[in-house]
PDB file of N, CA and C in Angstrom:
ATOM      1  N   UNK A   1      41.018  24.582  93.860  1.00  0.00           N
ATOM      2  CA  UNK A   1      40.860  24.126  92.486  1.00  0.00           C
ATOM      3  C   UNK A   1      41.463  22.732  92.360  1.00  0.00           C
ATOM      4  N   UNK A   2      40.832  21.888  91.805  1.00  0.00           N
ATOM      5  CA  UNK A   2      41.092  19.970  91.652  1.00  0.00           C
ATOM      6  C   UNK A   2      41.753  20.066  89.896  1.00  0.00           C
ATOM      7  N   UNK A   3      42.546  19.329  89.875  1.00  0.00           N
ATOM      8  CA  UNK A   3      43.249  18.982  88.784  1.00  0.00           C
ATOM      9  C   UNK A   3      42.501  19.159  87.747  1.00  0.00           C
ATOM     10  N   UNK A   4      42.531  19.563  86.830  1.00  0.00           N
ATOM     11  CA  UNK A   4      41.800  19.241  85.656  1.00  0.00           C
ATOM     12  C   UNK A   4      40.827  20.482  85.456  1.00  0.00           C
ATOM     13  N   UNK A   5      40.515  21.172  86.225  1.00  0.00           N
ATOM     14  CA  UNK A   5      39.922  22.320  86.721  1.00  0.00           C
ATOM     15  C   UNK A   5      40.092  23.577  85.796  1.00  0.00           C
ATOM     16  N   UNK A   6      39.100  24.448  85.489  1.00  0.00           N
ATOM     17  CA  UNK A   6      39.846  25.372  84.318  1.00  0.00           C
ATOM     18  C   UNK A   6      38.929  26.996  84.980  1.00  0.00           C
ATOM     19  N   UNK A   7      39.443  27.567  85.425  1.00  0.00           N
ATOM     20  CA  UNK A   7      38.767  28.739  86.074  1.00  0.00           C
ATOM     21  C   UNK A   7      39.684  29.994  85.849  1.00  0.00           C
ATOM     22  N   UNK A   8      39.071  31.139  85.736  1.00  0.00           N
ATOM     23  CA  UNK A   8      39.564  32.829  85.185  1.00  0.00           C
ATOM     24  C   UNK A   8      39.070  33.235  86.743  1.00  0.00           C
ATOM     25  N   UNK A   9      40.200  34.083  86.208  1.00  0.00           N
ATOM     26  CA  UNK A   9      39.873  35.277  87.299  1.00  0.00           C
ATOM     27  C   UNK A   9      39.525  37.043  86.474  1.00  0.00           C
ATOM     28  N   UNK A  10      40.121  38.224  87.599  1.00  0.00           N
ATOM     29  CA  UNK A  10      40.178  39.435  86.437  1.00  0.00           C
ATOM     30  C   UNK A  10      41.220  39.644  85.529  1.00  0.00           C
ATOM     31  N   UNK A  11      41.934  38.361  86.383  1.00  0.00           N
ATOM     32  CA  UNK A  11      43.368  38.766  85.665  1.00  0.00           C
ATOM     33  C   UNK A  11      43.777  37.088  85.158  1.00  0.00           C
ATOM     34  N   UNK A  12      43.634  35.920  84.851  1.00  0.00           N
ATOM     35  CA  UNK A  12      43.460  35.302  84.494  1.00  0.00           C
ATOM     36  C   UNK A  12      42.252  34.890  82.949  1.00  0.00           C
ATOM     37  N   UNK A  13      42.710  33.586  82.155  1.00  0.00           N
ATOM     38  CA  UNK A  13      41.376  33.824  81.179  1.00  0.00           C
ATOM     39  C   UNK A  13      41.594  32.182  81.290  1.00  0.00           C
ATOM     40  N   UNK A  14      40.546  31.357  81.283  1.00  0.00           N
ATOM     41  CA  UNK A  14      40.099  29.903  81.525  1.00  0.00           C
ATOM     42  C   UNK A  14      39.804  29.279  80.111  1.00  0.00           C
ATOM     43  N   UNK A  15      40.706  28.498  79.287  1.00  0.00           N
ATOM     44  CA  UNK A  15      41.353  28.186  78.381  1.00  0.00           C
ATOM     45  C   UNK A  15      41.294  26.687  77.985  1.00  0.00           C
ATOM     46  N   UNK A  16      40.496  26.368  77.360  1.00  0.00           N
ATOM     47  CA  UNK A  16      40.363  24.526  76.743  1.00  0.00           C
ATOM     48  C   UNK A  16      40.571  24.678  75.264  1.00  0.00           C
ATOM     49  N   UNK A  17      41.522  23.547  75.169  1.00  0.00           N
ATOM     50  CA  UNK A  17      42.428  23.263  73.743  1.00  0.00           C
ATOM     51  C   UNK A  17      41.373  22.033  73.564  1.00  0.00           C
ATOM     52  N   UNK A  18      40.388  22.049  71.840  1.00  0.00           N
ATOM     53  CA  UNK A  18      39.553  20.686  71.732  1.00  0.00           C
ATOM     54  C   UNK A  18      40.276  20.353  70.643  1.00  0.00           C
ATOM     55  N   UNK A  19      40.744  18.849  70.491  1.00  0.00           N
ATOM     56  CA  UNK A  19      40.709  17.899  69.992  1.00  0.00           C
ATOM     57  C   UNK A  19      39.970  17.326  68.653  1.00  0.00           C
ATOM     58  N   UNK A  20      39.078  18.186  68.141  1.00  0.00           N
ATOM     59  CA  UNK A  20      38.148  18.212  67.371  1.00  0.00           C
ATOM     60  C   UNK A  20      38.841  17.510  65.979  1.00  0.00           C
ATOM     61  N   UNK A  21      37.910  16.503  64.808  1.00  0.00           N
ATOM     62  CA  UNK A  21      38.443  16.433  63.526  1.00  0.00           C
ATOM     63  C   UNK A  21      38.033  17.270  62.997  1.00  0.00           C
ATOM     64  N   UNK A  22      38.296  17.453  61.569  1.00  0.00           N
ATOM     65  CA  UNK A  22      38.030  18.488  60.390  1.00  0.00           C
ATOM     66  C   UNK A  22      37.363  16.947  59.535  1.00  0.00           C
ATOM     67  N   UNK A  23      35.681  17.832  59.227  1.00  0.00           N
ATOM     68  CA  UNK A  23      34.930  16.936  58.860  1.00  0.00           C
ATOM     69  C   UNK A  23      35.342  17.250  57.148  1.00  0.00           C
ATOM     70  N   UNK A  24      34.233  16.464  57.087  1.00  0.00           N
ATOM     71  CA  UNK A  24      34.168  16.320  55.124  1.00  0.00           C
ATOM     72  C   UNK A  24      33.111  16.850  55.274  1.00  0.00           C
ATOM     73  N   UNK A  25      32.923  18.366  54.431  1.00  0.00           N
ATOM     74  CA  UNK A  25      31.668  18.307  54.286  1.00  0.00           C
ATOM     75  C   UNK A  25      31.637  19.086  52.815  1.00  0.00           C
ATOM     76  N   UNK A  26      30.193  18.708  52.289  1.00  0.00           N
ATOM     77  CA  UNK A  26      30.010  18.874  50.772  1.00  0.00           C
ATOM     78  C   UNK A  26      28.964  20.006  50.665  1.00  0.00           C
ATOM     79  N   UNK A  27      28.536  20.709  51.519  1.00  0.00           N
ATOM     80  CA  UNK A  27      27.177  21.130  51.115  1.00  0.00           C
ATOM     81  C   UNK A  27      26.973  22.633  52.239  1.00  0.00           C
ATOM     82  N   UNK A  28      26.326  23.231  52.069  1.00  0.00           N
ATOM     83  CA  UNK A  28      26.401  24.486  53.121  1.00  0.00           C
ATOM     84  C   UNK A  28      25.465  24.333  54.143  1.00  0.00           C
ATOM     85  N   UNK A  29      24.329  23.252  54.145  1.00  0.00           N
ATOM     86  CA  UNK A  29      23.634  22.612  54.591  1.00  0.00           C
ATOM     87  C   UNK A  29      24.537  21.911  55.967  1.00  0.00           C
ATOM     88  N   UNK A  30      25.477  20.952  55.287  1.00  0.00           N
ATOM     89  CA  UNK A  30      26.811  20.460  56.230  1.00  0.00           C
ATOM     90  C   UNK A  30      27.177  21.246  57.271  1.00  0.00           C
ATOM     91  N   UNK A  31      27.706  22.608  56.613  1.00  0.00           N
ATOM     92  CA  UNK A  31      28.407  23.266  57.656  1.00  0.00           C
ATOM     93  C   UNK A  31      27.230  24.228  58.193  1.00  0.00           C
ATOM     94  N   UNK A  32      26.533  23.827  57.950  1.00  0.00           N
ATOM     95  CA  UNK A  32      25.386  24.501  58.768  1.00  0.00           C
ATOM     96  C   UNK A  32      24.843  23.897  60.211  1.00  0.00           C
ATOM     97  N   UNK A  33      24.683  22.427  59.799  1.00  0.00           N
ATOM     98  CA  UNK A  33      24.859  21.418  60.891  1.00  0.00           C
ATOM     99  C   UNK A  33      25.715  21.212  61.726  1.00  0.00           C
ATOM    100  N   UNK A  34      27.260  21.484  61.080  1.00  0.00           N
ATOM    101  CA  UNK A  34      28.631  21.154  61.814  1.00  0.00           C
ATOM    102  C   UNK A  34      28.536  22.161  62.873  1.00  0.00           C
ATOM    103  N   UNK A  35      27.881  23.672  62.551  1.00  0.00           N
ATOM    104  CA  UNK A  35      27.976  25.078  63.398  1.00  0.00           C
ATOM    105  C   UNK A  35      27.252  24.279  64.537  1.00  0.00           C
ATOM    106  N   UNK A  36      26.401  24.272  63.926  1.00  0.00           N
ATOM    107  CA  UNK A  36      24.952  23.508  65.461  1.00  0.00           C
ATOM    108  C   UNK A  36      25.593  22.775  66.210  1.00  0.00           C
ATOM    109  N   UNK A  37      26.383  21.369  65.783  1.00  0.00           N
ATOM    110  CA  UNK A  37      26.967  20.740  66.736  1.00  0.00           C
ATOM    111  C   UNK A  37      28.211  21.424  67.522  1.00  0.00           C
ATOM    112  N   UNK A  38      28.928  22.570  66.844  1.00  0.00           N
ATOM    113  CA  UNK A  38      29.692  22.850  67.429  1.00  0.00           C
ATOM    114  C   UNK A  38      29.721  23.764  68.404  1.00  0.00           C
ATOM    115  N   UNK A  39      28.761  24.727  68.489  1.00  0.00           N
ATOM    116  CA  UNK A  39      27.567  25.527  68.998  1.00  0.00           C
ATOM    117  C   UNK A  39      27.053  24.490  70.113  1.00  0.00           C
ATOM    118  N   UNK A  40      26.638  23.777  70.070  1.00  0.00           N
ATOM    119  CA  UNK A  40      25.990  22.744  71.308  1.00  0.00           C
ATOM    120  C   UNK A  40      27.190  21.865  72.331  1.00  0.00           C
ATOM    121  N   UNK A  41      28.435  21.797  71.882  1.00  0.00           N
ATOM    122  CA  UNK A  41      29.708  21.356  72.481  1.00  0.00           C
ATOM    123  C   UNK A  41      30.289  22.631  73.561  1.00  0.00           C
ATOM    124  N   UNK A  42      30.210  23.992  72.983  1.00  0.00           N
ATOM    125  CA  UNK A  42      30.252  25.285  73.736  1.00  0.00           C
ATOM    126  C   UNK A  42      29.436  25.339  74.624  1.00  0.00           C
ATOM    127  N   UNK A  43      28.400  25.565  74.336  1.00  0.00           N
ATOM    128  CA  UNK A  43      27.374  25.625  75.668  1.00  0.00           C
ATOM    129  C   UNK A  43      27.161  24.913  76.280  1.00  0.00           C
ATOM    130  N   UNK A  44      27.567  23.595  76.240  1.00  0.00           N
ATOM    131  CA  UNK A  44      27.674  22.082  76.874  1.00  0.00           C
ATOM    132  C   UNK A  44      29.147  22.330  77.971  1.00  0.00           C
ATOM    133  N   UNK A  45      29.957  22.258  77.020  1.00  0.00           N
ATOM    134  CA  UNK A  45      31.010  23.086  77.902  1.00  0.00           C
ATOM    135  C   UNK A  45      31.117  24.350  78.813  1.00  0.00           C
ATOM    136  N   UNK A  46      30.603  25.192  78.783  1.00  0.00           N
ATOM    137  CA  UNK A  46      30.119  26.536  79.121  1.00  0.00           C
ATOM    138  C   UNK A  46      29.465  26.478  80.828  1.00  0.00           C
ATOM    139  N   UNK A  47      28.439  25.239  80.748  1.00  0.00           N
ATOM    140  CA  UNK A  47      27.653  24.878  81.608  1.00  0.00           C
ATOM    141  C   UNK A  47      28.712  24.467  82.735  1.00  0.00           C
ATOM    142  N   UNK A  48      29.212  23.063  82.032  1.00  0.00           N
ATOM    143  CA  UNK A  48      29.687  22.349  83.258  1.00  0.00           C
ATOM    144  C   UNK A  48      30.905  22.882  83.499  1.00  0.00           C
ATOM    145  N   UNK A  49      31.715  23.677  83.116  1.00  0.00           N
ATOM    146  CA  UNK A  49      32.812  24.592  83.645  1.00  0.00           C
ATOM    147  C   UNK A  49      32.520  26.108  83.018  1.00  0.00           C
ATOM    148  N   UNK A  50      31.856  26.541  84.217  1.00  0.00           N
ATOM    149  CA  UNK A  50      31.841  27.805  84.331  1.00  0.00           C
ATOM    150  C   UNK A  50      32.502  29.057  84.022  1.00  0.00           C
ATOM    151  N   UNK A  51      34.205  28.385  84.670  1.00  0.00           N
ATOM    152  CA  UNK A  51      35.288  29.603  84.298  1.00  0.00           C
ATOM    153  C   UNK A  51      35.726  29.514  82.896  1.00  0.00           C
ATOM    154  N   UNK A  52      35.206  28.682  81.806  1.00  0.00           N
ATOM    155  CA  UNK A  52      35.979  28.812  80.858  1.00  0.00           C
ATOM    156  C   UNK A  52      35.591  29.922  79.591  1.00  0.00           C
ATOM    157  N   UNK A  53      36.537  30.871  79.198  1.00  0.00           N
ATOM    158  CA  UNK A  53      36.472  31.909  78.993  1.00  0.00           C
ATOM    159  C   UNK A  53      36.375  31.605  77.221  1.00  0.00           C
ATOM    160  N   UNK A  54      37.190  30.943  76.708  1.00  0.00           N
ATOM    161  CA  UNK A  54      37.674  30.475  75.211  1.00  0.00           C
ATOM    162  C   UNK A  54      37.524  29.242  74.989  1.00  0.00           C
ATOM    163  N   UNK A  55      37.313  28.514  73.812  1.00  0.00           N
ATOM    164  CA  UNK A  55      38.117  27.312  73.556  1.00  0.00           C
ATOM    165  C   UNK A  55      38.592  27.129  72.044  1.00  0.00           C
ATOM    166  N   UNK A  56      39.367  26.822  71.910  1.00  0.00           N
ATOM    167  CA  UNK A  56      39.960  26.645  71.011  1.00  0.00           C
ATOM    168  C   UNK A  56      40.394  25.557  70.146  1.00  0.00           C
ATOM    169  N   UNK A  57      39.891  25.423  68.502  1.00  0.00           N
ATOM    170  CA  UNK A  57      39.379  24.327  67.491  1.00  0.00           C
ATOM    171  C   UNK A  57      40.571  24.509  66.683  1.00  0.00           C
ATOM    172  N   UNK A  58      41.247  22.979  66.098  1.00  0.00           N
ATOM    173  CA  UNK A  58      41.766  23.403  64.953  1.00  0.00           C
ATOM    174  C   UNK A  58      40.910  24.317  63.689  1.00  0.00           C
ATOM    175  N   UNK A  59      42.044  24.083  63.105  1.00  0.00           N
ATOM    176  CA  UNK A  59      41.870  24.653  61.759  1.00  0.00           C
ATOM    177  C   UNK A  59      40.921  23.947  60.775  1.00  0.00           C
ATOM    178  N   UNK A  60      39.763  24.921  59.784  1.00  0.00           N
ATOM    179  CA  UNK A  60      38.846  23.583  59.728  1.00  0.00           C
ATOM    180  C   UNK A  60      37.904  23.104  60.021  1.00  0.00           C
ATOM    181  N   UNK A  61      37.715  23.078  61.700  1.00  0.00           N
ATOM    182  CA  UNK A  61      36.739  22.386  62.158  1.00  0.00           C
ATOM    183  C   UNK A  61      35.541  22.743  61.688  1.00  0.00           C
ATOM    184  N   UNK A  62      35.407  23.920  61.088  1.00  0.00           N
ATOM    185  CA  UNK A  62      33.745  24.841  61.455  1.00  0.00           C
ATOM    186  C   UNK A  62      33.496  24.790  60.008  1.00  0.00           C
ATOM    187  N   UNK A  63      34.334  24.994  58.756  1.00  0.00           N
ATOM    188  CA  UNK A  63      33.865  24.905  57.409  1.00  0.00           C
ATOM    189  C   UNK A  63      34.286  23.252  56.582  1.00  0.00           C
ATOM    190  N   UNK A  64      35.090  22.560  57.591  1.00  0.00           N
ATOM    191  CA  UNK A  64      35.687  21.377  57.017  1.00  0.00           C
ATOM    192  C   UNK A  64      36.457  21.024  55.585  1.00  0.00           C
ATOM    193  N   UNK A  65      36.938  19.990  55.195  1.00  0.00           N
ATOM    194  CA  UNK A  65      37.016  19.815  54.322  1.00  0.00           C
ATOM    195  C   UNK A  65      35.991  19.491  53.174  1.00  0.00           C
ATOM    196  N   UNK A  66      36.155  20.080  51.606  1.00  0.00           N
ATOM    197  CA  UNK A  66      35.151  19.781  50.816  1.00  0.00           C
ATOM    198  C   UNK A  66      35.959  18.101  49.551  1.00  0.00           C
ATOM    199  N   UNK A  67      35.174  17.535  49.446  1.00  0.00           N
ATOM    200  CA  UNK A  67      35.695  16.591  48.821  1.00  0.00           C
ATOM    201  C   UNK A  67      35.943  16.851  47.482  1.00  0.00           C
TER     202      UNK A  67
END
């Protein structure tokens, strides 16, 4: 395994902390979109590291802030 590397085992679980902002959003439309993109960052992730089991968003990220 190379640095940076994130892999599970049976007894292990493969674990990425994201960085994500908490958007503004006004409309359910918004967080309907925000799901999609955030939904497409997972399986984007998912792909190119295989072992990763979770990841984990602040608080926020998925319904955002409403103005």
């Amino acid at each position: 395994m190379n640095i940076g590397d994130i892999s599970s085992t049976e007894e292990t679980v493969g674990v990425a902390v994201v960085n994500y902002p908490a958007p503004i959003l006004s409309s359910m439309e918004d967080v309907i979109q925000n799901t999609r993109k955030m939904s497409s960052m997972l399986e984007g992730a998912k792909r190119g590291v295989p072992g990763l089991d979770l990841m984990i968003f602040p608080e926020y990220s998925l319904q955002g802030f409403k103005p």
